[in-house]
C-alpha atoms as a PDB file:
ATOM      1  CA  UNK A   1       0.000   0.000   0.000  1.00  0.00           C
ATOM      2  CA  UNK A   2       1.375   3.699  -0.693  1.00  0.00           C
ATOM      3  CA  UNK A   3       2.883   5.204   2.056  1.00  0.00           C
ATOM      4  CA  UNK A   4       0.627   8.297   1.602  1.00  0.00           C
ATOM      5  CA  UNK A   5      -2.266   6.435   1.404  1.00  0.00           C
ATOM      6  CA  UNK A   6      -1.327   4.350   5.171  1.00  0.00           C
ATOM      7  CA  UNK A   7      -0.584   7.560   6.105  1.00  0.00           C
ATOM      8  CA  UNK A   8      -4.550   9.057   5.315  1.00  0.00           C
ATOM      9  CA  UNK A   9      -6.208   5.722   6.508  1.00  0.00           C
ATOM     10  CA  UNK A  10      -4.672   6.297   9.843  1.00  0.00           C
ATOM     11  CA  UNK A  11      -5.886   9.927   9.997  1.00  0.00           C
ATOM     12  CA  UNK A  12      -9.084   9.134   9.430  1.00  0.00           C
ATOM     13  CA  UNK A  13      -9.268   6.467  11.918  1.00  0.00           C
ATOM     14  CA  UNK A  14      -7.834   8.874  14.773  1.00  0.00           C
ATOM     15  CA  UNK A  15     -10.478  11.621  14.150  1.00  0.00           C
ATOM     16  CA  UNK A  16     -13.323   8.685  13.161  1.00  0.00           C
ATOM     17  CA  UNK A  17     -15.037   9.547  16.753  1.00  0.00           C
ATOM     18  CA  UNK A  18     -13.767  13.464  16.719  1.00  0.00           C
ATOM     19  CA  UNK A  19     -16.814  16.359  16.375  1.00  0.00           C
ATOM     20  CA  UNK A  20     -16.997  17.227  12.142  1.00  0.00           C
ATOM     21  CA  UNK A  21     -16.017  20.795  12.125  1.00  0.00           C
ATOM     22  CA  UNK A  22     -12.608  19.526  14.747  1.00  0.00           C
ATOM     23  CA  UNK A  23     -12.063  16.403  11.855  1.00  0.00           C
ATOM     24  CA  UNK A  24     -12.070  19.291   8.914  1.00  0.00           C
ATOM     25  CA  UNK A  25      -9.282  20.930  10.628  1.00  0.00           C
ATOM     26  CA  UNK A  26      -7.238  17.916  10.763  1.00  0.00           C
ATOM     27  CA  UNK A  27      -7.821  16.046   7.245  1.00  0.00           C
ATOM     28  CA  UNK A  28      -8.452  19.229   5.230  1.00  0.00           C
ATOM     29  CA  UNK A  29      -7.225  22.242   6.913  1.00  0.00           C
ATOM     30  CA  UNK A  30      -6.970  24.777   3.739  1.00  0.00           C
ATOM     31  CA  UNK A  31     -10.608  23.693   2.851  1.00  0.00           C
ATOM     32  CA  UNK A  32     -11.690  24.884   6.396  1.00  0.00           C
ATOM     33  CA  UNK A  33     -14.347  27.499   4.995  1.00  0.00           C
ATOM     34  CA  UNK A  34     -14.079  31.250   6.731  1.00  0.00           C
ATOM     35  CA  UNK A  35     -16.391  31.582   9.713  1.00  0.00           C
ATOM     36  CA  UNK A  36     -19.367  33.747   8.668  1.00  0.00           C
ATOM     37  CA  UNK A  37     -19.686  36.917  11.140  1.00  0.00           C
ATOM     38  CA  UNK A  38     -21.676  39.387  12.263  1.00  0.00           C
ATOM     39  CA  UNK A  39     -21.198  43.448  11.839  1.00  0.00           C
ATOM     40  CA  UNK A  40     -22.238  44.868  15.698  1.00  0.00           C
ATOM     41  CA  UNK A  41     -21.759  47.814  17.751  1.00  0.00           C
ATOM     42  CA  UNK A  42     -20.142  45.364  20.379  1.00  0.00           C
ATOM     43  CA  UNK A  43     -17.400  43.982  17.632  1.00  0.00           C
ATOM     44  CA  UNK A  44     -17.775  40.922  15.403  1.00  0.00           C
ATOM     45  CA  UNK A  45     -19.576  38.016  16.336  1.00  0.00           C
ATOM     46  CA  UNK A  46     -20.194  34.489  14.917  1.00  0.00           C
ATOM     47  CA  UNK A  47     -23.452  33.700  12.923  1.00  0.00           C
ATOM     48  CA  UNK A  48     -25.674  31.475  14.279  1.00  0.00           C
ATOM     49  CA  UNK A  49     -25.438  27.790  13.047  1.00  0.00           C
ATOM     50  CA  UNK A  50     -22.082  27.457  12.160  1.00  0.00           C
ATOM     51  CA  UNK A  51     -19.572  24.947  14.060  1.00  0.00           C
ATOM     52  CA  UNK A  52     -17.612  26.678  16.298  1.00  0.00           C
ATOM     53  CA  UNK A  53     -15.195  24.572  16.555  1.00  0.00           C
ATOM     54  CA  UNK A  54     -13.787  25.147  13.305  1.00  0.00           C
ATOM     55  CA  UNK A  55     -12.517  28.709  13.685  1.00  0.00           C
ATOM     56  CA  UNK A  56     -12.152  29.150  17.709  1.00  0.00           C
ATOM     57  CA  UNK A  57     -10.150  32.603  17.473  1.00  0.00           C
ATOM     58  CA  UNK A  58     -13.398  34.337  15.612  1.00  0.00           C
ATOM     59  CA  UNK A  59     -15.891  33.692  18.545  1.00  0.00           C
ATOM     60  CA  UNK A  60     -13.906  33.672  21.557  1.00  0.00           C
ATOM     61  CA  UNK A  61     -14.170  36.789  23.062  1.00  0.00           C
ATOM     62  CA  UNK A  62     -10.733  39.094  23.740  1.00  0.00           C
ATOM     63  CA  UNK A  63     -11.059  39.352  27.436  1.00  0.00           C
ATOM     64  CA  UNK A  64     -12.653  36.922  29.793  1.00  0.00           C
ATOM     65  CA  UNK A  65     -15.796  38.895  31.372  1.00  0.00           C
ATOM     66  CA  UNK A  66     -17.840  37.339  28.603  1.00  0.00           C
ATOM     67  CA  UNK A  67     -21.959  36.688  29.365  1.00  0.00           C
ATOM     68  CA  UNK A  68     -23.732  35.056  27.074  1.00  0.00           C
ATOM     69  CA  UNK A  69     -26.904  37.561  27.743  1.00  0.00           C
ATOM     70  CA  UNK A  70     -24.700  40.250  26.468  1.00  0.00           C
ATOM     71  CA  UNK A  71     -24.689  39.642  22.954  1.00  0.00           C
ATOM     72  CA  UNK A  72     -27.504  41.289  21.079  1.00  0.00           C
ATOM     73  CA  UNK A  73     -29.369  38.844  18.798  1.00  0.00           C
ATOM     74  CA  UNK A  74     -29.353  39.020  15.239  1.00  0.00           C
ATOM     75  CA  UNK A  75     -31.337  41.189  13.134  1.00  0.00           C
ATOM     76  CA  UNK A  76     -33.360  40.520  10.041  1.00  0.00           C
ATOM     77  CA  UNK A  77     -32.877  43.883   8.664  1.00  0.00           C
ATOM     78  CA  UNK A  78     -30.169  46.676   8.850  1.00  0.00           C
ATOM     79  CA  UNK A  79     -31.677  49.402  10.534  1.00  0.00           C
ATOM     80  CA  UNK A  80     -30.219  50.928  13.291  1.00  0.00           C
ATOM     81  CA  UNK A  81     -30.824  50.132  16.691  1.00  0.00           C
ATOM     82  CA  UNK A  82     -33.660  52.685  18.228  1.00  0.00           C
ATOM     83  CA  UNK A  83     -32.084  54.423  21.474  1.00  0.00           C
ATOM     84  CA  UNK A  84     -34.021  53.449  24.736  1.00  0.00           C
ATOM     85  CA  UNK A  85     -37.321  55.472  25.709  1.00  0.00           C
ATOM     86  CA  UNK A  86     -36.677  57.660  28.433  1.00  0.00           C
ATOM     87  CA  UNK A  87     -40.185  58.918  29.465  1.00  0.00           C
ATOM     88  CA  UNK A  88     -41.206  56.325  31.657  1.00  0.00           C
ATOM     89  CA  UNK A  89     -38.828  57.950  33.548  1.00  0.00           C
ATOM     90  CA  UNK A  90     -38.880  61.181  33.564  1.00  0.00           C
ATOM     91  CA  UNK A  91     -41.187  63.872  35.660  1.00  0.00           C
ATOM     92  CA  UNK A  92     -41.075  64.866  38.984  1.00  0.00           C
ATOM     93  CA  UNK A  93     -41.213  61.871  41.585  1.00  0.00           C
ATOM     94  CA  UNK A  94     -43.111  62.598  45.342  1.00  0.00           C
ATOM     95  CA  UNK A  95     -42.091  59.829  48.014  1.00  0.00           C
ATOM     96  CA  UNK A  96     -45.009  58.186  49.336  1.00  0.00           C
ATOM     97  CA  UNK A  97     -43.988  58.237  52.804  1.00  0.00           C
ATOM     98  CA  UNK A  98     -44.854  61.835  54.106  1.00  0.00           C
ATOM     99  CA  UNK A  99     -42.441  61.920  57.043  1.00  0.00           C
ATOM    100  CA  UNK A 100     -39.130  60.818  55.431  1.00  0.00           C
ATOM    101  CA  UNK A 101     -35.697  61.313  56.489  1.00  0.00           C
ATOM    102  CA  UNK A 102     -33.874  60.422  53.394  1.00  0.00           C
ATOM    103  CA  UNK A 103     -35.141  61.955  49.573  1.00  0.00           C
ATOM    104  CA  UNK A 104     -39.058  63.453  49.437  1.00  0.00           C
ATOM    105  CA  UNK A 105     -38.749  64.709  46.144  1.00  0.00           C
ATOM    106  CA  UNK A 106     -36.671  63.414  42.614  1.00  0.00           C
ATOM    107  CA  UNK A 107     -36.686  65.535  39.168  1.00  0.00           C
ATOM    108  CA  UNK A 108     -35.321  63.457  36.419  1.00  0.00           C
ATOM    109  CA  UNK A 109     -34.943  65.068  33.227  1.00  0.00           C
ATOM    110  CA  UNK A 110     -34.071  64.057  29.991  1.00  0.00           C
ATOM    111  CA  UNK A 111     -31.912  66.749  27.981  1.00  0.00           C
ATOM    112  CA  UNK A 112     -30.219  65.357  24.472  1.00  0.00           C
ATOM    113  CA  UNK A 113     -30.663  62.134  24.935  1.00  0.00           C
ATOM    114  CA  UNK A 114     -29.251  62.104  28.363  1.00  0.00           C
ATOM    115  CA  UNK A 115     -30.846  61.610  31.671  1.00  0.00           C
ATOM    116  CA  UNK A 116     -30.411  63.481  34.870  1.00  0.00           C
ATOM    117  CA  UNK A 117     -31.373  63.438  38.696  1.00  0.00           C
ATOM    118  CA  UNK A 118     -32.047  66.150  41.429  1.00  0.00           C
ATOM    119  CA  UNK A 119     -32.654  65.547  44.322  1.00  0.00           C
ATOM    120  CA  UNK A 120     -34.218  67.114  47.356  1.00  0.00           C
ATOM    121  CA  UNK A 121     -33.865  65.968  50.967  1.00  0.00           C
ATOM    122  CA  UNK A 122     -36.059  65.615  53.792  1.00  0.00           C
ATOM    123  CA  UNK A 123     -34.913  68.913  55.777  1.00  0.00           C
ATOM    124  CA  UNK A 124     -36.962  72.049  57.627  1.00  0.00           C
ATOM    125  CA  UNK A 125     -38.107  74.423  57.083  1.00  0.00           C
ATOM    126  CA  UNK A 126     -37.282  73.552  53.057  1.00  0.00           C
ATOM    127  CA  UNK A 127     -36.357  70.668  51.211  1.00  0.00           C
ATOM    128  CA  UNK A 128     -32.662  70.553  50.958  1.00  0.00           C
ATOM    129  CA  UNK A 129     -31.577  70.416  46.961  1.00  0.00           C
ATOM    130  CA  UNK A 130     -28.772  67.772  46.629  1.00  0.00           C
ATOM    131  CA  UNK A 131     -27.627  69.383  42.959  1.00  0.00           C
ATOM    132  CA  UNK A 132     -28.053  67.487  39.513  1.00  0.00           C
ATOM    133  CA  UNK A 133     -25.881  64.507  38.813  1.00  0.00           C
ATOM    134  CA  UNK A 134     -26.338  62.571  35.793  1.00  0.00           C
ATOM    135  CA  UNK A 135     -27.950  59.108  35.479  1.00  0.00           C
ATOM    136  CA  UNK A 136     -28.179  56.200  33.254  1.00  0.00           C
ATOM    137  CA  UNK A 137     -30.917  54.258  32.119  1.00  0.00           C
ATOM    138  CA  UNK A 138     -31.344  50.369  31.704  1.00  0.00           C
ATOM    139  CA  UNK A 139     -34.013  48.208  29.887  1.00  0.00           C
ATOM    140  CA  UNK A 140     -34.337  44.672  30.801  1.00  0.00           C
ATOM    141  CA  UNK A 141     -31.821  43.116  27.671  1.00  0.00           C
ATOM    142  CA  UNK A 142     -29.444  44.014  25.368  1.00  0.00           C
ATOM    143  CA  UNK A 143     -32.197  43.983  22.611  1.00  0.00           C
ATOM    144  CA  UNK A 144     -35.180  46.131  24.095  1.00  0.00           C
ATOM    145  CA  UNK A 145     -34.807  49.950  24.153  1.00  0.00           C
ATOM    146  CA  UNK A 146     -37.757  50.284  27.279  1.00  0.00           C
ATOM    147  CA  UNK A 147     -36.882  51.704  30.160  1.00  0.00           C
ATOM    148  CA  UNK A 148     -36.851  49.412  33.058  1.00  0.00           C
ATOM    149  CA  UNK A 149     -34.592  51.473  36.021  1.00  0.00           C
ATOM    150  CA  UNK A 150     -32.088  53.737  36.427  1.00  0.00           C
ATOM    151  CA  UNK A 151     -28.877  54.647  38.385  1.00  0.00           C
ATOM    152  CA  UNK A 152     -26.642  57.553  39.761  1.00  0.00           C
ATOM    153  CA  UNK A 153     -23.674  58.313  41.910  1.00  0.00           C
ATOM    154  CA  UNK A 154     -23.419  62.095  44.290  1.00  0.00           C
ATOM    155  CA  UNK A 155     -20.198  62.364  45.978  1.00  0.00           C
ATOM    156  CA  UNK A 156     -21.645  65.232  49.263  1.00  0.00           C
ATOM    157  CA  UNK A 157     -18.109  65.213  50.292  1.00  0.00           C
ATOM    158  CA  UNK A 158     -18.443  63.500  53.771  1.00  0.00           C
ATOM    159  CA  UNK A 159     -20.634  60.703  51.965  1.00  0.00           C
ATOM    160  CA  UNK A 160     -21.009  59.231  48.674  1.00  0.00           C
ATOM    161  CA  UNK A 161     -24.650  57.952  47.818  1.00  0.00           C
ATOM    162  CA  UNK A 162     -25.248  55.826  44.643  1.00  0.00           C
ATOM    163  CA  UNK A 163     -28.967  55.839  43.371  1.00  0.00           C
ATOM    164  CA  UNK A 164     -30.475  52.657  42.192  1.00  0.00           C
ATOM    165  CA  UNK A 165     -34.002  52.887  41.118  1.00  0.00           C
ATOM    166  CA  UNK A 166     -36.470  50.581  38.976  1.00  0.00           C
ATOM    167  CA  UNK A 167     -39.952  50.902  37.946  1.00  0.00           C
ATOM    168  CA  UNK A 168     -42.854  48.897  39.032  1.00  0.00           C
ATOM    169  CA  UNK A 169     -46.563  49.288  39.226  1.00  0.00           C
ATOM    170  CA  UNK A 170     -45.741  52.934  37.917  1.00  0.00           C
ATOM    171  CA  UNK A 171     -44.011  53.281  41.050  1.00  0.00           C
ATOM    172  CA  UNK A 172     -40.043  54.953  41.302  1.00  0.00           C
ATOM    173  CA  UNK A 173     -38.837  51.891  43.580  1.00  0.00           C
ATOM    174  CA  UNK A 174     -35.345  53.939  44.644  1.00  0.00           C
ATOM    175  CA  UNK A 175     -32.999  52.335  47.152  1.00  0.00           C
ATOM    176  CA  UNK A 176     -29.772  54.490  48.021  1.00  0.00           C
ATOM    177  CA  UNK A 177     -26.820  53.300  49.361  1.00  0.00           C
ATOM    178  CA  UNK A 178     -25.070  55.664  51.849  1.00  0.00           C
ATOM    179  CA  UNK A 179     -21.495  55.499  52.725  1.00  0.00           C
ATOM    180  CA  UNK A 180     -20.087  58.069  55.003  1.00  0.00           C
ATOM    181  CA  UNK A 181     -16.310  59.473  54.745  1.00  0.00           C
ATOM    182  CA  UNK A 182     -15.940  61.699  57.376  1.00  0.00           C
ATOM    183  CA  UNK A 183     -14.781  59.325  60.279  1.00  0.00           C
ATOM    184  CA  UNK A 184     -17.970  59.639  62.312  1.00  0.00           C
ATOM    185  CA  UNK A 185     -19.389  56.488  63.865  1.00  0.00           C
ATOM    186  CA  UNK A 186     -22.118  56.751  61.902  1.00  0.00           C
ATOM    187  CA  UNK A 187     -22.488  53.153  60.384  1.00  0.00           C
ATOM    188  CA  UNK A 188     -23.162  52.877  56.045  1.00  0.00           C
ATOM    189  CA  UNK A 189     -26.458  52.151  55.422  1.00  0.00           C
ATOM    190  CA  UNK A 190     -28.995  51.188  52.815  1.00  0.00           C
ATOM    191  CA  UNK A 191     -32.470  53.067  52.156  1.00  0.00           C
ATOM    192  CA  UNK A 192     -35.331  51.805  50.107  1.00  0.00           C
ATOM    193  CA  UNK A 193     -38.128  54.113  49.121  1.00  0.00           C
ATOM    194  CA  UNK A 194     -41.210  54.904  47.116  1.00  0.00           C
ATOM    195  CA  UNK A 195     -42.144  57.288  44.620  1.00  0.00           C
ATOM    196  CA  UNK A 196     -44.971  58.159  42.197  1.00  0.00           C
ATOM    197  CA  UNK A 197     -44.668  60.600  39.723  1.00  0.00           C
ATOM    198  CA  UNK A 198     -46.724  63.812  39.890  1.00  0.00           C
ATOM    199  CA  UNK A 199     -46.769  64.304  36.422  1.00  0.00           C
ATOM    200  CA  UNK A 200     -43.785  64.439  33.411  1.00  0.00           C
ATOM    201  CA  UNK A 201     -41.723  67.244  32.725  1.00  0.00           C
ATOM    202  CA  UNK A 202     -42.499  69.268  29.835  1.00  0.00           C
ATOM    203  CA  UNK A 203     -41.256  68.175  26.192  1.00  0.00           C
ATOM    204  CA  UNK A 204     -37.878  69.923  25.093  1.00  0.00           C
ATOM    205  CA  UNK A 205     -38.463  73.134  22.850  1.00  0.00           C
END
């Protein structure tokens, strides 16, 4: 028998019980067709369907913080992607709880496409306004462009307070988490609170 054709015989008995697209690689390498891929705004990604295991490099992702919910799914046409809906959010938010000690009122605004938070603390005789800081918005997947909660971060100085809020029942649900700075022995804390929105601010002019 010719020595190349032992030599073939005995490849295709070692990869006989090997995954297809892994047995290409190692029979036929230069017929190994190129991966298809997809054009998105978080790189290229494989096409759905094809045998990874042919060409690892194109999938695997370049670092290793890699989700699988993160990848947007595929698209039947190529228009581009709407940006989410920010007027769930904003208006002016009331907290449902009359004698609060932590934030009675929120205005979240929406100015260019970007969102941003005031707020006012539970102080006498007048509220006490914290400043604007600006937030960002979240919908529930990488595909859906409804707004679903938001978050923010204030740095006071002798506390920073990050904002976490989602919305529910047309509720604000807002919980803040307070860490202090100023080596009191006042202990960090977490808040949870209620809002409902007195009405929506005004449409940019």
């Amino acid at each position: 028998m010719p020595l190349a054709q032992m030599v073939r015989q005995f490849r295709m008995a070692m990869v006989s019980e090997i995954p297809v697209g892994l047995a290409l690689i190692i029979l036929r390498p230069d017929r190994v067709p190129p991966l298809p891929r997809a054009e998105s705004r978080y790189g290229l990604l494989p096409v759905e369907g094809h045998n990874l295991l042919a060409r690892k490099e194109n999938y695997m992702p370049s670092n290793r913080y890699f989700r699988a919910g993160d990848q947007p799914t595929r698209r039947a046409d190529n228009n581009p992607r709407e940006n989410i809906d920010l007027s769930p959010l904003v208006g002016t938010w009331v907290n449902t709880k009359k004698d609060t000690g932590g934030f009675a009122k929120l205005i979240i605004t929406e100015r260019a496409g970007r969102l941003f938070l005031r707020a006012y603390a539970a102080c006498a005789p007048e509220l006490c306004d914290w400043g604007e800081v600006e937030a960002f918005a979240y919908s529930d997947s990488v595909d859906s462009h409804t707004v679903q909660a938001m978050s923010a971060f204030l740095d006071v100085g002798f506390a920073d307070v990050t904002f976490q809020g989602n919305l529910n029942l047309g509720l604000l649900v807002l919980v803040t988490f307070n860490h202090f700075k100023d080596n009191t022995e006042r202990t960090s804390y977490i808040c949870r609170e209620f809002y409902h929105r007195l009405s929506p601010s005004p449409p940019e002019v």
